[in-house]
Protein backbone atom coordinates (compact mmCIF):
# COMPACT_ATOMS: atom_id res chain seq x y z
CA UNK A 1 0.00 0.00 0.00
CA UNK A 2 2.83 2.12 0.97
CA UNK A 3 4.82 1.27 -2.43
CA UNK A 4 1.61 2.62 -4.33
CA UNK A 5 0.97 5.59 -2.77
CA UNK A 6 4.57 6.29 -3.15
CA UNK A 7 3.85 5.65 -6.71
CA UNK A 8 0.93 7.81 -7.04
CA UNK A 9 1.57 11.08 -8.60
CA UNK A 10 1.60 14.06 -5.77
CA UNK A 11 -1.47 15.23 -5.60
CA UNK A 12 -3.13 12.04 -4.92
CA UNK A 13 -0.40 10.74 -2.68
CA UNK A 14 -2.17 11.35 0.77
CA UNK A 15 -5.70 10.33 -1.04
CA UNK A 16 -7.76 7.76 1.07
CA UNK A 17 -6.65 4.34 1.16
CA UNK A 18 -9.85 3.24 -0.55
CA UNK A 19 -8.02 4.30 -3.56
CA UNK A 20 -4.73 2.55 -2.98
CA UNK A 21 -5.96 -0.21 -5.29
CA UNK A 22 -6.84 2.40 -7.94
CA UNK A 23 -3.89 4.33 -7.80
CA UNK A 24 -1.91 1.30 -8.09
CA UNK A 25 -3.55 -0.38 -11.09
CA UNK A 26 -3.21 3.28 -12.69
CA UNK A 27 0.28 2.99 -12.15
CA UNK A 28 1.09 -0.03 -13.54
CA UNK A 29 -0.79 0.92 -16.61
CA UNK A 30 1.06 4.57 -16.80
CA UNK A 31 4.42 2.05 -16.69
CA UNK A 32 2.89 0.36 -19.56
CA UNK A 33 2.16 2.85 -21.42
CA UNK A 34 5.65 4.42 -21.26
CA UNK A 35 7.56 1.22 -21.98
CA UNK A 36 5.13 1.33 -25.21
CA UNK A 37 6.01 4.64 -26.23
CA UNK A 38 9.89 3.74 -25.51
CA UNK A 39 9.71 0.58 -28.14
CA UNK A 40 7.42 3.01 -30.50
CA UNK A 41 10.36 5.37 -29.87
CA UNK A 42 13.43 3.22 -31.27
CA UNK A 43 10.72 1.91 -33.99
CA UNK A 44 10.05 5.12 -35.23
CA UNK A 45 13.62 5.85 -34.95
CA UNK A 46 14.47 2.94 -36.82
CA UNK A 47 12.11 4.18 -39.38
CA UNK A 48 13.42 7.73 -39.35
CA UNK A 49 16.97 6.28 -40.06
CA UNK A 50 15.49 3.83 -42.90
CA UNK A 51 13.93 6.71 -44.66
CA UNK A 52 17.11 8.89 -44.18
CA UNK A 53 19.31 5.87 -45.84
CA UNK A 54 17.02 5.15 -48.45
CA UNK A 55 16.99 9.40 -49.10
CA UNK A 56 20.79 9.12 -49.08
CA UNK A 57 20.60 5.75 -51.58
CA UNK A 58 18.07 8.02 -54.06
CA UNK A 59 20.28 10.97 -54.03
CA UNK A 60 23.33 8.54 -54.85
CA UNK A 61 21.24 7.07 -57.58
CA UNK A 62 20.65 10.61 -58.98
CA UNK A 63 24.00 11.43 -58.78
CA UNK A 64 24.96 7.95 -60.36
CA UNK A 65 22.23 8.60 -63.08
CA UNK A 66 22.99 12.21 -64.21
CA UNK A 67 26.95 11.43 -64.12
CA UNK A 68 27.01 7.96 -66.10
CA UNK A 69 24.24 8.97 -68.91
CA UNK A 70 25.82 13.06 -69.09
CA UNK A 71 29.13 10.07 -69.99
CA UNK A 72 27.41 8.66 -72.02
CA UNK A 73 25.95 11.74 -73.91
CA UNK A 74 29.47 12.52 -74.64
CA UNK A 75 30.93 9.67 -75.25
CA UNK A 76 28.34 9.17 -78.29
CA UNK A 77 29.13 12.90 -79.13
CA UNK A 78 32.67 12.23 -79.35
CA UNK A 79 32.66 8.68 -81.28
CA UNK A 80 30.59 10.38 -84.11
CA UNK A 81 32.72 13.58 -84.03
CA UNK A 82 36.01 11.25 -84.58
CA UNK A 83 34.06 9.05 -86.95
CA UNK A 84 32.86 12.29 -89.10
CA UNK A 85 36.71 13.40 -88.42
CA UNK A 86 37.61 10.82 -90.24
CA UNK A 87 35.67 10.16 -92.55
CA UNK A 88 36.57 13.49 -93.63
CA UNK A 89 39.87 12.40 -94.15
CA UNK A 90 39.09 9.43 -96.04
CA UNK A 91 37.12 11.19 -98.24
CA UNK A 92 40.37 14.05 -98.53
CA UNK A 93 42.70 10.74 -99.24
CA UNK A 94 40.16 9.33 -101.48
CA UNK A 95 39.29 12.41 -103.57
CA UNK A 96 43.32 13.12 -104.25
CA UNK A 97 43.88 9.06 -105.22
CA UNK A 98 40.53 10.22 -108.01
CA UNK A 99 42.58 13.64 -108.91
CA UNK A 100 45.57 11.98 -109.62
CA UNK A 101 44.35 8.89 -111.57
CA UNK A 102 42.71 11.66 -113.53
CA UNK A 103 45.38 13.59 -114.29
CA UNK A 104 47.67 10.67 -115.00
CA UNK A 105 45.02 9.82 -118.08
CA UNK A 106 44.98 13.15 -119.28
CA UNK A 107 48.95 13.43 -119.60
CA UNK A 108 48.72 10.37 -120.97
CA UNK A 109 46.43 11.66 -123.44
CA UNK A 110 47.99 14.81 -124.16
CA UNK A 111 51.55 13.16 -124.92
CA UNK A 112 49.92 10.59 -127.67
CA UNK A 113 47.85 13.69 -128.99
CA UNK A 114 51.89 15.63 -129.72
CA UNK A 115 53.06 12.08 -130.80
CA UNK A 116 49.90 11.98 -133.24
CA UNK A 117 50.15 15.40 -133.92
CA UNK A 118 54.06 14.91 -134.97
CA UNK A 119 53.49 12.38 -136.88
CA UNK A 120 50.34 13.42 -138.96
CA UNK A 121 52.65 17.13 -139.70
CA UNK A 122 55.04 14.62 -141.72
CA UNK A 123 52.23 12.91 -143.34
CA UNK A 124 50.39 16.32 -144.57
CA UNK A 125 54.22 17.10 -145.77
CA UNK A 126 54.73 14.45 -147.91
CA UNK A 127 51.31 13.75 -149.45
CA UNK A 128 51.57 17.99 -150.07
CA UNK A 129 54.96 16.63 -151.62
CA UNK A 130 53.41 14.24 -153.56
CA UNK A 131 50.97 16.05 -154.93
CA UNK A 132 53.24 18.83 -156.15
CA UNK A 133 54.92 16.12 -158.18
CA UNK A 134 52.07 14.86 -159.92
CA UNK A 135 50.87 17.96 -160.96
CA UNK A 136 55.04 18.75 -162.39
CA UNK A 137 55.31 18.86 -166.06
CA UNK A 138 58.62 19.32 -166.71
CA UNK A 139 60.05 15.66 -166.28
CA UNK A 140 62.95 16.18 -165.83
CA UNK A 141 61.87 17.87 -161.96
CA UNK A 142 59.61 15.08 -161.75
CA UNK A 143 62.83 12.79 -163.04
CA UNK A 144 65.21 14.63 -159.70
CA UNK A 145 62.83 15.18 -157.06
CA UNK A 146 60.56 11.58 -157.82
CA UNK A 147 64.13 9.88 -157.45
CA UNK A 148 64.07 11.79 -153.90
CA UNK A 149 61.14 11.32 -152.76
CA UNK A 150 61.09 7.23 -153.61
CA UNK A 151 63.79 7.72 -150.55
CA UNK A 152 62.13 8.97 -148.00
CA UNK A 153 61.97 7.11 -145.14
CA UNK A 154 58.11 5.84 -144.44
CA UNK A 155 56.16 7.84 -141.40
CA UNK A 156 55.73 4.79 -138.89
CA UNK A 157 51.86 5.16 -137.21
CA UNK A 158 52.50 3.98 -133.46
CA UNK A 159 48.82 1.38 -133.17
CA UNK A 160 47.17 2.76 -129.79
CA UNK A 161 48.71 1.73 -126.75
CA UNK A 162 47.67 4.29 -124.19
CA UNK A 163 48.55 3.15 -120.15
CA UNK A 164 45.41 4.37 -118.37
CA UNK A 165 45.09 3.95 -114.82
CA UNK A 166 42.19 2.98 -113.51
CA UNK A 167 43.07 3.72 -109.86
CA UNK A 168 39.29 4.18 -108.23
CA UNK A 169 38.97 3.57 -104.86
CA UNK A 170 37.47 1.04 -102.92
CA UNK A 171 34.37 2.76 -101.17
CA UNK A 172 33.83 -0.73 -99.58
CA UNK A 173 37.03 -0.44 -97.84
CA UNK A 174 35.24 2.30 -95.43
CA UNK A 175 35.02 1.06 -91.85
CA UNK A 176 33.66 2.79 -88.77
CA UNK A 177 34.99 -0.78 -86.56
CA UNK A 178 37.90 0.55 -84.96
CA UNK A 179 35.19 3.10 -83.14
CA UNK A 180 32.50 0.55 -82.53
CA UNK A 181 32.88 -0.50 -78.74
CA UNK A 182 29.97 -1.93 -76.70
CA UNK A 183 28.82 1.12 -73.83
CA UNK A 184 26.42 -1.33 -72.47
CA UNK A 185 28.39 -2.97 -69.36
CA UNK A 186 32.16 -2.85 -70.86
CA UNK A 187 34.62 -0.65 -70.94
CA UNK A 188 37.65 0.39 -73.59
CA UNK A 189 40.96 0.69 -72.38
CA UNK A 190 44.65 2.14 -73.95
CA UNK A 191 46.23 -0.97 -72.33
CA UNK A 192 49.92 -0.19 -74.12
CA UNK A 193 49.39 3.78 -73.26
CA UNK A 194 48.55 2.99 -69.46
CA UNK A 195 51.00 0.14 -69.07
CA UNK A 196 53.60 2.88 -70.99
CA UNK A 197 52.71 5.21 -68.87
CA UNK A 198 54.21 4.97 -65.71
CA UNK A 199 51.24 5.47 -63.82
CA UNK A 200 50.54 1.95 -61.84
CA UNK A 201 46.52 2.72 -61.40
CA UNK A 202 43.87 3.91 -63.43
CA UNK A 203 40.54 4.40 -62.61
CA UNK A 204 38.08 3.89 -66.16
CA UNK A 205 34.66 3.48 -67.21
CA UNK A 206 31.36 3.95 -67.12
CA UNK A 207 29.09 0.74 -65.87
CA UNK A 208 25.20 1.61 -65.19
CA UNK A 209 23.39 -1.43 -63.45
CA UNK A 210 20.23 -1.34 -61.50
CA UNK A 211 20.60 2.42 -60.70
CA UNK A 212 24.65 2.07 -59.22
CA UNK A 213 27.61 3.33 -61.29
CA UNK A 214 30.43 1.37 -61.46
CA UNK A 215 33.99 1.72 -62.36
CA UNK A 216 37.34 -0.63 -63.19
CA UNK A 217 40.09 -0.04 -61.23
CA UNK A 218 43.44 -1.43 -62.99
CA UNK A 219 46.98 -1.82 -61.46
CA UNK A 220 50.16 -3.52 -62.36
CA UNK A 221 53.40 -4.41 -61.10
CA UNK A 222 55.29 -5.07 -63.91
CA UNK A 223 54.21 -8.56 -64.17
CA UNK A 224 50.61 -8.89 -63.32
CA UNK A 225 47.46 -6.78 -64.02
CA UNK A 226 45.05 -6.05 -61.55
CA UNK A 227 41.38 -5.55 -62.22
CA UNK A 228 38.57 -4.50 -59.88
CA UNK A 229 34.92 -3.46 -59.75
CA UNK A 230 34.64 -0.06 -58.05
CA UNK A 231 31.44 1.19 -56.70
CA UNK A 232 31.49 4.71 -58.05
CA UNK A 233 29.48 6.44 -54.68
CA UNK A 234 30.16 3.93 -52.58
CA UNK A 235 31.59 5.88 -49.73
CA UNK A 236 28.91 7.76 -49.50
CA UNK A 237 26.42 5.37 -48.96
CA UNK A 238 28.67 2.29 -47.08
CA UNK A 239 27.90 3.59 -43.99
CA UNK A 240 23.60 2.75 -44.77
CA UNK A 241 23.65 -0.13 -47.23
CA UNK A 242 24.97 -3.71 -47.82
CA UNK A 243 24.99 -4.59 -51.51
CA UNK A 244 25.45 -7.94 -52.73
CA UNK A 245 27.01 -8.47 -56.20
CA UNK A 246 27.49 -11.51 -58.22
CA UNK A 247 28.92 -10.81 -61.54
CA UNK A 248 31.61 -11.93 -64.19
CA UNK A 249 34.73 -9.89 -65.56
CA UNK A 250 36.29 -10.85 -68.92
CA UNK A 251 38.95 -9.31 -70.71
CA UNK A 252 39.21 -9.22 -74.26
CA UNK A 253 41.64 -8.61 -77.28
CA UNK A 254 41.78 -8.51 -80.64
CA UNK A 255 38.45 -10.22 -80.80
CA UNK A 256 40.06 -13.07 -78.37
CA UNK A 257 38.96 -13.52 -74.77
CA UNK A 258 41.74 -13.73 -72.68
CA UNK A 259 40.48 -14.33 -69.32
CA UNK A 260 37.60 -14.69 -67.35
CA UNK A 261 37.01 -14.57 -63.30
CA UNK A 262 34.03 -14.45 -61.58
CA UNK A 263 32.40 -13.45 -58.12
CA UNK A 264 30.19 -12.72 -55.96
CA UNK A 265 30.88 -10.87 -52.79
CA UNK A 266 29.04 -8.18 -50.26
CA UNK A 267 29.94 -5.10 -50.52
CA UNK A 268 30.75 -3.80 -46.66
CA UNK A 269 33.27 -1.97 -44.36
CA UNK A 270 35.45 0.26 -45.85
CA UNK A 271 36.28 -1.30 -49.00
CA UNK A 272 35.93 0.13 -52.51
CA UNK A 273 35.77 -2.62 -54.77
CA UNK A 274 35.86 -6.24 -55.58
CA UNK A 275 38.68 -7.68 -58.16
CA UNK A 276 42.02 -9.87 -58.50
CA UNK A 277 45.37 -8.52 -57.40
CA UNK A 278 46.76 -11.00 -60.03
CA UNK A 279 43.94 -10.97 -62.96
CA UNK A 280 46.67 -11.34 -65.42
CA UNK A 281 49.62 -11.80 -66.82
CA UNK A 282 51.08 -8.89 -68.61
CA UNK A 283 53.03 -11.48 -70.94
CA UNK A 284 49.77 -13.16 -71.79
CA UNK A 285 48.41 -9.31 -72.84
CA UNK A 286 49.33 -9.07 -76.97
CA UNK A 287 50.86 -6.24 -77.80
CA UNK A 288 47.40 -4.04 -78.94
CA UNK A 289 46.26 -0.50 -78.18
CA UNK A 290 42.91 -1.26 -77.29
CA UNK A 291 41.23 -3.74 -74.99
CA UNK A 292 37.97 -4.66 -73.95
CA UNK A 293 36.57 -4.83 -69.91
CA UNK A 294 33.54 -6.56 -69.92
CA UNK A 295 31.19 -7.21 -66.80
CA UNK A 296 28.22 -9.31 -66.89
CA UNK A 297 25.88 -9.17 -63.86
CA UNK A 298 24.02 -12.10 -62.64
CA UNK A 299 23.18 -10.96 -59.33
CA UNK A 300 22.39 -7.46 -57.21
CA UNK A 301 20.93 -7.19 -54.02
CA UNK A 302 20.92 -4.67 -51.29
CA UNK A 303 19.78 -4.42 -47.71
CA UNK A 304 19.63 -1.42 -45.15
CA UNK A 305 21.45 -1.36 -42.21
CA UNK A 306 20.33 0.90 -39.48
CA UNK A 307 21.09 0.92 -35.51
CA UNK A 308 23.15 -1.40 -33.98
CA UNK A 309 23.27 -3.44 -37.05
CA UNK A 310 25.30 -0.86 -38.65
CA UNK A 311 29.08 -1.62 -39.28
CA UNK A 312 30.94 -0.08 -36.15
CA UNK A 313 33.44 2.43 -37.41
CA UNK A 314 32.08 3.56 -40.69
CA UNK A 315 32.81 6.91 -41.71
CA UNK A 316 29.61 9.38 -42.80
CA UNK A 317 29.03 10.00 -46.09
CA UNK A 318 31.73 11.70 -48.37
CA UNK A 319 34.78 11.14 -45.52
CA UNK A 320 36.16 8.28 -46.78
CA UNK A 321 37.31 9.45 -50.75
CA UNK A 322 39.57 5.87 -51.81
CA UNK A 323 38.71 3.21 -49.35
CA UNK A 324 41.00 0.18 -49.80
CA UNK A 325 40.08 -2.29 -52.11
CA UNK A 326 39.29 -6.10 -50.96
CA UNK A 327 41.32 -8.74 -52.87
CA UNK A 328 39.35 -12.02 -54.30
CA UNK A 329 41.09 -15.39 -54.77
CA UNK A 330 40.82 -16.30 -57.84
CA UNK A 331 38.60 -19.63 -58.60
């Protein structure tokens, strides 16, 4: 009785003891009732913090979005501006080979048109000749000069050998392949610049999938090359999500795959990507300009992580700007 009037808020503390019973059931329900609002608390806290992930996950998406497809934008700009650029210069290299073919007919033409010339002067002479001494009366002239002109020496008539060149060229030779690479889910990469140019990483690409941008991450040691797929934002949103990825990475040369790996790994904790320290061998790269980093998705899912369930340690969003990257065994 004592411990629930104790209970009892003040101004019913010295009530009658008839209430005692009261008070005390109206305690244990006020005891309730905040033990309610304490779990209704943390879940609406919970919910608060879902919302606020799933506001930083959109904004990352946005970001992802406007970046990768304003990379896309130009990279279609500039493929049809080098395409055009050359094509231009096709048609420049094309247009002189027609010029000069040309021109080589016509001097070949205008040298057999002297030669003809040349030789039909001598003719015009001598028939002229000719007919001078037919039309002679005095035979004795006719006797001298007809003695003369038995001698001359006959005007040869070259037959018609002209060397034309037909030098036209080959419009089907055109090709637009060396600028046809895949966007969708690969990525193009100077191998012999980067590997040439002292720099061990490099950081390329432009992957879209299910709203994320990814990246590849390359490195070498002089022997080996190392590949990984980079999560473009994920620092920013590490510290809210855990994304599951399954996917395949091939590498490809001169129409020839050279190697394939794949995995599938959870993206958590302060790493930045998922690859092979040793992907490659650089002596088992030929030596080409371009090569081809293709990714092939099989599986994404992601999960929120909120309240005690989130990683301890994790930096807030934009701290962390190159976590370190998680090597993979290869299988």
């Amino acid at each position: 009785m004592e411990e629930a009037a104790s209970s009892a808020p003040p101004a019913l503390a010295g009530a009658s003891p008839v209430y005692a019973e009261l008070l005390k059931g109206q305690s244990g329900v006020i005891q309730e009732t905040r033990a309610h609002i304490l779990r209704m608390m943390v879940e609406l806290e919970q919910k608060k913090e879902l919302c606020h992930a799933e506001r930083v996950l959109l904004s990352t998406f946005k970001k992802d979005i406007t970046d990768a497809f304003t990379d896309c934008r130009n990279r279609v700009k500039e493929t049809f501006a080098a395409i055009m650029e050359d094509l231009k210069n096709r048609q420049e290299e094309m247009l002189r080979q027609v010029e000069d073919s040309a021109q080589h007919n016509l001097e070949v033409l205008r040298q057999r048109a002297q030669q003809v010339e040349r030789v039909e002067g001598k003719l015009d002479l001598q028939i002229e000749e000719g007919q001078n001494l037919l039309r002679e009366t005095d035979n004795f002239t006719v006797f001298a000069r007809g003695a003369l002109y038995r001698q001359l020496p006959p005007v040869p008539v070259q037959p018609v050998q002209l060397q034309f060149k037909d030098d036209f060229p080959d419009l089907t030779s055109l090709s637009i392949a060396r600028f046809l690479a895949p966007m969708h889910h690969a990525v193009q990469v100077d191998l012999k610049r980067f590997l040439s140019s002292g720099e061990t990483c490099a950081i390329c690409g432009n992957i879209f999938y299910a709203g994320f941008r990814f990246q590849i991450q390359l490195k070498h040691d002089g022997r080996n090359l190392s590949a990984y797929l980079c999560l473009r934002a994920w620092h920013d949103i590490s510290p809210f999500l855990r994304l599951t990825i399954g996917f395949t990475l091939a590498l490809h040369a001169d129409g020839v795959v050279l190697h394939t790996a794949t995995a599938k790994n959870t993206f958590q904790g302060p790493n930045d990507g998922w690859g092979w320290n040793k992907f490659i061998a650089l002596n088992k790269i030929p030596d080409c300009s371009e090569a081809l980093f293709e990714v092939n998705f099989n599986e994404l899912s992601y999960e929120f992580v909120t309240g005690e369930s989130r990683r301890a340690g994790s930096e807030p969003p934009g701290a962390v700007a190159y976590p370190p990257l998680q090597e993979l065994s290869l299988q």
